[in-house]
PDB file of N, CA and C in Angstrom:
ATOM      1  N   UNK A   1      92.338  68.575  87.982  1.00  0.00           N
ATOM      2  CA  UNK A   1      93.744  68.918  87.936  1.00  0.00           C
ATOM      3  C   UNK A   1      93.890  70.421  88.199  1.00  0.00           C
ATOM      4  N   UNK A   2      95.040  70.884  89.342  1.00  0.00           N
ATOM      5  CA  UNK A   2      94.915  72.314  89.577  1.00  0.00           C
ATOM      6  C   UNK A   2      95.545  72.541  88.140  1.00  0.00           C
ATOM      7  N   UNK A   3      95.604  74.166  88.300  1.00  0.00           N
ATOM      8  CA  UNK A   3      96.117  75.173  87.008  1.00  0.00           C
ATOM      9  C   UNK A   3      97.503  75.481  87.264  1.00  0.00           C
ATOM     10  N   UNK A   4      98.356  75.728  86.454  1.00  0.00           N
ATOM     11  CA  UNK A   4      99.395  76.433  86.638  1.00  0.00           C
ATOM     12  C   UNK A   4      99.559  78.099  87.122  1.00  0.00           C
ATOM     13  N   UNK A   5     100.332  77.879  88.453  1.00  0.00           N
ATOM     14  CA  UNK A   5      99.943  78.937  88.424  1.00  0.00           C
ATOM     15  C   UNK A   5     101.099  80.038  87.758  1.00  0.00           C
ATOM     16  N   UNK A   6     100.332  81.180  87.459  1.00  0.00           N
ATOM     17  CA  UNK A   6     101.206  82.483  86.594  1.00  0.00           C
ATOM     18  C   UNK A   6     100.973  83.398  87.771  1.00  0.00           C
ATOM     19  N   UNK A   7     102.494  83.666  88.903  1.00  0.00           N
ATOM     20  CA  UNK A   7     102.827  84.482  89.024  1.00  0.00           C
ATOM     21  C   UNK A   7     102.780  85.851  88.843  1.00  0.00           C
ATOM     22  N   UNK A   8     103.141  85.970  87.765  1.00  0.00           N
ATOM     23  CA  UNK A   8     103.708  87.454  87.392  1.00  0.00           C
ATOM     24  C   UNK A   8     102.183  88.516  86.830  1.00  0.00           C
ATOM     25  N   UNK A   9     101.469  87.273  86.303  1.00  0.00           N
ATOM     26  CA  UNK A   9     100.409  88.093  85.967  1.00  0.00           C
ATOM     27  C   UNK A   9      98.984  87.671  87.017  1.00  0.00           C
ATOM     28  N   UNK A  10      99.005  87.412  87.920  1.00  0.00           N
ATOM     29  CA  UNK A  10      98.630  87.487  89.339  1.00  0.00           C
ATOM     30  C   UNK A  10      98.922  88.502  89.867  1.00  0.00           C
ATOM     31  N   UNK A  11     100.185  89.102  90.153  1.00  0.00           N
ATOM     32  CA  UNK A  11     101.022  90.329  90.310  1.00  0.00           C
ATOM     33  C   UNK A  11     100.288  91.393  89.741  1.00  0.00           C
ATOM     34  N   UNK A  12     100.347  91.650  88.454  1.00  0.00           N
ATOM     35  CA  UNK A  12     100.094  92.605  87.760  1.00  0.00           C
ATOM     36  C   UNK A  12      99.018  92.537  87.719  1.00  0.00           C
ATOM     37  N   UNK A  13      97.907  92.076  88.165  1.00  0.00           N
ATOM     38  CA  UNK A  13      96.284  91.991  88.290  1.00  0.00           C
ATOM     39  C   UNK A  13      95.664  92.492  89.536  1.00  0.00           C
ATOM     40  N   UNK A  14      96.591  92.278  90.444  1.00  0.00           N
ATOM     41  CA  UNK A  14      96.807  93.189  91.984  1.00  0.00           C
ATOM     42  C   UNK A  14      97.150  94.164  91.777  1.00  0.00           C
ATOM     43  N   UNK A  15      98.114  95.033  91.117  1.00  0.00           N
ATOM     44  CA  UNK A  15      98.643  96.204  91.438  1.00  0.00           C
ATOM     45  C   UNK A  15      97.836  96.704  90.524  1.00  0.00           C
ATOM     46  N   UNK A  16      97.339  96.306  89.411  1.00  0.00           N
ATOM     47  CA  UNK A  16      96.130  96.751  88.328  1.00  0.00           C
ATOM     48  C   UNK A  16      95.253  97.271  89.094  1.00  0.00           C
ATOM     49  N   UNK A  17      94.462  96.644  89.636  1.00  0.00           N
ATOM     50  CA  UNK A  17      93.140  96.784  90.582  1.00  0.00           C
ATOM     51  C   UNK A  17      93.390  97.724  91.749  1.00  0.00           C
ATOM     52  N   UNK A  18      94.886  97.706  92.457  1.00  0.00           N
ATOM     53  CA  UNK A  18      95.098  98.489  93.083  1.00  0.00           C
ATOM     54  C   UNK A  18      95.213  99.855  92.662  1.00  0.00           C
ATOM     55  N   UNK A  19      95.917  99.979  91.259  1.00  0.00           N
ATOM     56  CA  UNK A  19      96.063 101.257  90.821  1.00  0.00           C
ATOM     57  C   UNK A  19      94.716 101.934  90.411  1.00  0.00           C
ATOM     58  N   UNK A  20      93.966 101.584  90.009  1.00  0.00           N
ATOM     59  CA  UNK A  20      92.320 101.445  89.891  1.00  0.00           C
ATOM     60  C   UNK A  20      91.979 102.275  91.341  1.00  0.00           C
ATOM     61  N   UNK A  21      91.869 101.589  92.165  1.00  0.00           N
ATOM     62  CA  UNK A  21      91.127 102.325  93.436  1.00  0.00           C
ATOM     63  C   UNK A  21      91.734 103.017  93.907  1.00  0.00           C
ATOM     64  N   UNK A  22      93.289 103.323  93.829  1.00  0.00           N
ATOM     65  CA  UNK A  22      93.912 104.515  94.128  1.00  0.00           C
ATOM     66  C   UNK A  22      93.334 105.811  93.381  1.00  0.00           C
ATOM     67  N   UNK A  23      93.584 105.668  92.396  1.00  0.00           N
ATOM     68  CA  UNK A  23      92.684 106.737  91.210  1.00  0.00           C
ATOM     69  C   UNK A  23      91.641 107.029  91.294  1.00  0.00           C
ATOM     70  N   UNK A  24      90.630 106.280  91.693  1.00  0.00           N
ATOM     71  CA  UNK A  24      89.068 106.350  92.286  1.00  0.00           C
ATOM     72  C   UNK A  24      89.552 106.929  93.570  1.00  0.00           C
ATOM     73  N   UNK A  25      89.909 106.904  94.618  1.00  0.00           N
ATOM     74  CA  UNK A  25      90.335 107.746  96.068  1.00  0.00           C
ATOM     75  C   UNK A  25      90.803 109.210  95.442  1.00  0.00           C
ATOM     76  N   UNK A  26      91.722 109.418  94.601  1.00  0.00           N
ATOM     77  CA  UNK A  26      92.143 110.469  94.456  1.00  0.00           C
ATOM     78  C   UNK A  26      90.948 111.540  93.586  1.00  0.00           C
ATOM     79  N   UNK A  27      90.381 111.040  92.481  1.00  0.00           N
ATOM     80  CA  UNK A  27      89.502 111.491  91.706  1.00  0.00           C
ATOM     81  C   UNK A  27      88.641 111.924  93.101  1.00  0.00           C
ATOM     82  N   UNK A  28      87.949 111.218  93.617  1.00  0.00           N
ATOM     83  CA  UNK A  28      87.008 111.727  94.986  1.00  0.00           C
ATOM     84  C   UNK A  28      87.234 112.746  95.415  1.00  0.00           C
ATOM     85  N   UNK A  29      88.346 112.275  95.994  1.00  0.00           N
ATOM     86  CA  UNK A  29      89.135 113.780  96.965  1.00  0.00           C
ATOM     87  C   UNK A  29      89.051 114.973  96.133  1.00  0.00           C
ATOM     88  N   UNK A  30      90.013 115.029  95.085  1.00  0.00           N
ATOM     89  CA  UNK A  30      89.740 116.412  94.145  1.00  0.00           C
ATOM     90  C   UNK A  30      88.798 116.925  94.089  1.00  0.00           C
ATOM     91  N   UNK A  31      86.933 115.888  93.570  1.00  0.00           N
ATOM     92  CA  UNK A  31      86.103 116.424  93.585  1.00  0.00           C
ATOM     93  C   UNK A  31      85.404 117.069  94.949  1.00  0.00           C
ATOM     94  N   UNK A  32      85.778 116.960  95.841  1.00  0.00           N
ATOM     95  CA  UNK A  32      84.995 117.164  96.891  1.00  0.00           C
ATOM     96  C   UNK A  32      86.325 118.539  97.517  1.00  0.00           C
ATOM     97  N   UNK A  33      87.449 118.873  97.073  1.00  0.00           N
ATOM     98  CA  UNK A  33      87.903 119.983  97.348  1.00  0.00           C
ATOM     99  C   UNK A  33      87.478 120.835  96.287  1.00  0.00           C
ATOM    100  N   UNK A  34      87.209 120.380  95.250  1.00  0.00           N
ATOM    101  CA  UNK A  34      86.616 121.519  94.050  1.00  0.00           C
ATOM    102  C   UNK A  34      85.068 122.315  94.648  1.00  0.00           C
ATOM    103  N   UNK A  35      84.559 120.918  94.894  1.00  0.00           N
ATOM    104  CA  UNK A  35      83.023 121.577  95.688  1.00  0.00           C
ATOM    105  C   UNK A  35      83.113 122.603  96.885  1.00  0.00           C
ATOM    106  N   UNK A  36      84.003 122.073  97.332  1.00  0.00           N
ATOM    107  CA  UNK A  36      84.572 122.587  98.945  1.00  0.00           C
ATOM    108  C   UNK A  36      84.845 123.967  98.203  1.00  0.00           C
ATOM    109  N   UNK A  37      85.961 124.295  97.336  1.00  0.00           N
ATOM    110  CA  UNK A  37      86.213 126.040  96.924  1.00  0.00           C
ATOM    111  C   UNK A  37      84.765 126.916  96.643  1.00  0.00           C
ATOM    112  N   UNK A  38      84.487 126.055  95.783  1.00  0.00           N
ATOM    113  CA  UNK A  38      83.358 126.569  95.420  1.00  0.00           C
ATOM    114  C   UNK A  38      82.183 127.023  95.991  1.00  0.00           C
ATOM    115  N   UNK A  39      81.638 126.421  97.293  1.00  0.00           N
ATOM    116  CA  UNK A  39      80.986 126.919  98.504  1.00  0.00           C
ATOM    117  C   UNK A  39      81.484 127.687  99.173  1.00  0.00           C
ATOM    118  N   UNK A  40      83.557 127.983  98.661  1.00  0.00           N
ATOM    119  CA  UNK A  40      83.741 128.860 100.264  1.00  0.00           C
ATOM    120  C   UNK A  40      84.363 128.412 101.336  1.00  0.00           C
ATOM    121  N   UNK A  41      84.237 127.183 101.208  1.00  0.00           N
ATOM    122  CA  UNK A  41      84.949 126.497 102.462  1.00  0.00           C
ATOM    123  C   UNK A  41      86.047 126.664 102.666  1.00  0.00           C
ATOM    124  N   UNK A  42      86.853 126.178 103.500  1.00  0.00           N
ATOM    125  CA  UNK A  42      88.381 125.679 104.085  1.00  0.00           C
ATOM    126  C   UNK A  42      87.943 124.831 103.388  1.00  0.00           C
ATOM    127  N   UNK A  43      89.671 124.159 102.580  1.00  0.00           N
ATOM    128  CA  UNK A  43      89.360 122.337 102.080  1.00  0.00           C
ATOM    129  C   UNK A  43      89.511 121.452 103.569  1.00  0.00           C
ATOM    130  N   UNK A  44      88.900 120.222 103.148  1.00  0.00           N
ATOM    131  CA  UNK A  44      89.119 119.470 104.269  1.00  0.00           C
ATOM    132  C   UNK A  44      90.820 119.111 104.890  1.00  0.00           C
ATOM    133  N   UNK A  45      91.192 119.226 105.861  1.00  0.00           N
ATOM    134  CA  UNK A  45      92.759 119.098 105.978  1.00  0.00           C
ATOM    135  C   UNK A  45      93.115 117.412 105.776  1.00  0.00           C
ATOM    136  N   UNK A  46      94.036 116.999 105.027  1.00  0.00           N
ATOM    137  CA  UNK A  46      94.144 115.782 104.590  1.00  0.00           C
ATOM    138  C   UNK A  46      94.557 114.940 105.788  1.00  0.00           C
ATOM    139  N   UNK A  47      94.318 113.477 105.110  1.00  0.00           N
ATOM    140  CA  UNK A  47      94.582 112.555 106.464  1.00  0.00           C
ATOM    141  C   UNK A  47      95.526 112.127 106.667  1.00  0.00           C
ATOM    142  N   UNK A  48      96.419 112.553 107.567  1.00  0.00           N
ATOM    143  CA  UNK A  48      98.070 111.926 107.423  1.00  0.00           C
ATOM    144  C   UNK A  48      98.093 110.661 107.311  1.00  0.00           C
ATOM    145  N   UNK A  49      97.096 109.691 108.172  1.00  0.00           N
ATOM    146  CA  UNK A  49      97.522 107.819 107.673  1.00  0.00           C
ATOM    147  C   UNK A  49      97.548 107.858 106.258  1.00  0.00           C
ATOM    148  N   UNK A  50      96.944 108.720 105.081  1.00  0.00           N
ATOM    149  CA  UNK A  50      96.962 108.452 103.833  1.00  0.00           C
ATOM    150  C   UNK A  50      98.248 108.796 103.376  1.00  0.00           C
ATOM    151  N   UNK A  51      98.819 109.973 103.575  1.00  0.00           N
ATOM    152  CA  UNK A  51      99.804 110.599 103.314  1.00  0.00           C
ATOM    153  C   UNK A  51     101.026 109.039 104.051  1.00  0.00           C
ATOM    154  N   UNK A  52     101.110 108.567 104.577  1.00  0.00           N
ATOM    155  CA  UNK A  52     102.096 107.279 105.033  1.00  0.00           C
ATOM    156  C   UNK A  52     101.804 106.113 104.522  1.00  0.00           C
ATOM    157  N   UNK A  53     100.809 105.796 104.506  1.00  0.00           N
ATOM    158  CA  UNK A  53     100.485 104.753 103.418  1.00  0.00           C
ATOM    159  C   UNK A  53     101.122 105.126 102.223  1.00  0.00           C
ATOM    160  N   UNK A  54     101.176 106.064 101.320  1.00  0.00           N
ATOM    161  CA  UNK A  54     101.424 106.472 100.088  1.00  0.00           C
ATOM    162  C   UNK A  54     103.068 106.357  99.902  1.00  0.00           C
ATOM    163  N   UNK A  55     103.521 106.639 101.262  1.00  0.00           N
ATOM    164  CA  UNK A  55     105.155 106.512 101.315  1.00  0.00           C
ATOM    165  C   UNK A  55     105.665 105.076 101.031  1.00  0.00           C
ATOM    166  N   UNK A  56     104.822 104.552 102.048  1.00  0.00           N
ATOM    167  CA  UNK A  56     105.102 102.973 102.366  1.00  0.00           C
ATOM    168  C   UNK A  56     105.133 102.502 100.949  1.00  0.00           C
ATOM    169  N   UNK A  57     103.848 102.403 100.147  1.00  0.00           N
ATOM    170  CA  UNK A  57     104.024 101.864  99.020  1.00  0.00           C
ATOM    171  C   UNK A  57     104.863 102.251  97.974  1.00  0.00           C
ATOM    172  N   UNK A  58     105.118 103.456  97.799  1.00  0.00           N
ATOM    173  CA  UNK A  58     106.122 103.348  96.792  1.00  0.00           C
ATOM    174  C   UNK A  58     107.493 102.967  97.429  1.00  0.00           C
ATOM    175  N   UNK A  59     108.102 103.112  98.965  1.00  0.00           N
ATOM    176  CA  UNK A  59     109.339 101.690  98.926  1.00  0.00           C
ATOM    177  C   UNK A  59     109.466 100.577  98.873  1.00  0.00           C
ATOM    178  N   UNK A  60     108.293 100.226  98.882  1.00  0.00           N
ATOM    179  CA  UNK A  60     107.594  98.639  98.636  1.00  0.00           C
ATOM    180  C   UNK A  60     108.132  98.456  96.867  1.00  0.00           C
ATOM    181  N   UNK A  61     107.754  99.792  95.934  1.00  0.00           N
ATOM    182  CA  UNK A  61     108.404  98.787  94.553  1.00  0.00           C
ATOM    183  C   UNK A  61     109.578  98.506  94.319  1.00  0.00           C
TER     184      UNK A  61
END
């Protein structure tokens, strides 16, 4: 017999996991411009597809 399915917390188990690896992407980045000062460098110049993606989703909520 299938399961019922629950919606809403299907939902919230996606955007969970999503918010998860967003935070893991961002944590990265920081660390690797912190390293980047710290050697001296230029930071790396950011990637605009990220910067539009980031738009997209928040009119998506």
């Amino acid at each position: 017999m299938a399961r019922k399915p629950n919606y809403n917390f299907e939902r919230m188990e996606r955007d969970r996991l999503k918010a998860i690896k967003v935070a893991e992407k961002a944590a990265a980045k920081r660390d690797q411009r912190e390293r980047a000062r710290a050697a001296g460098e230029p930071p790396p110049a950011d990637d605009p597809d990220d910067a539009n993606q980031d738009d997209e989703d928040q009119d998506q909520g």
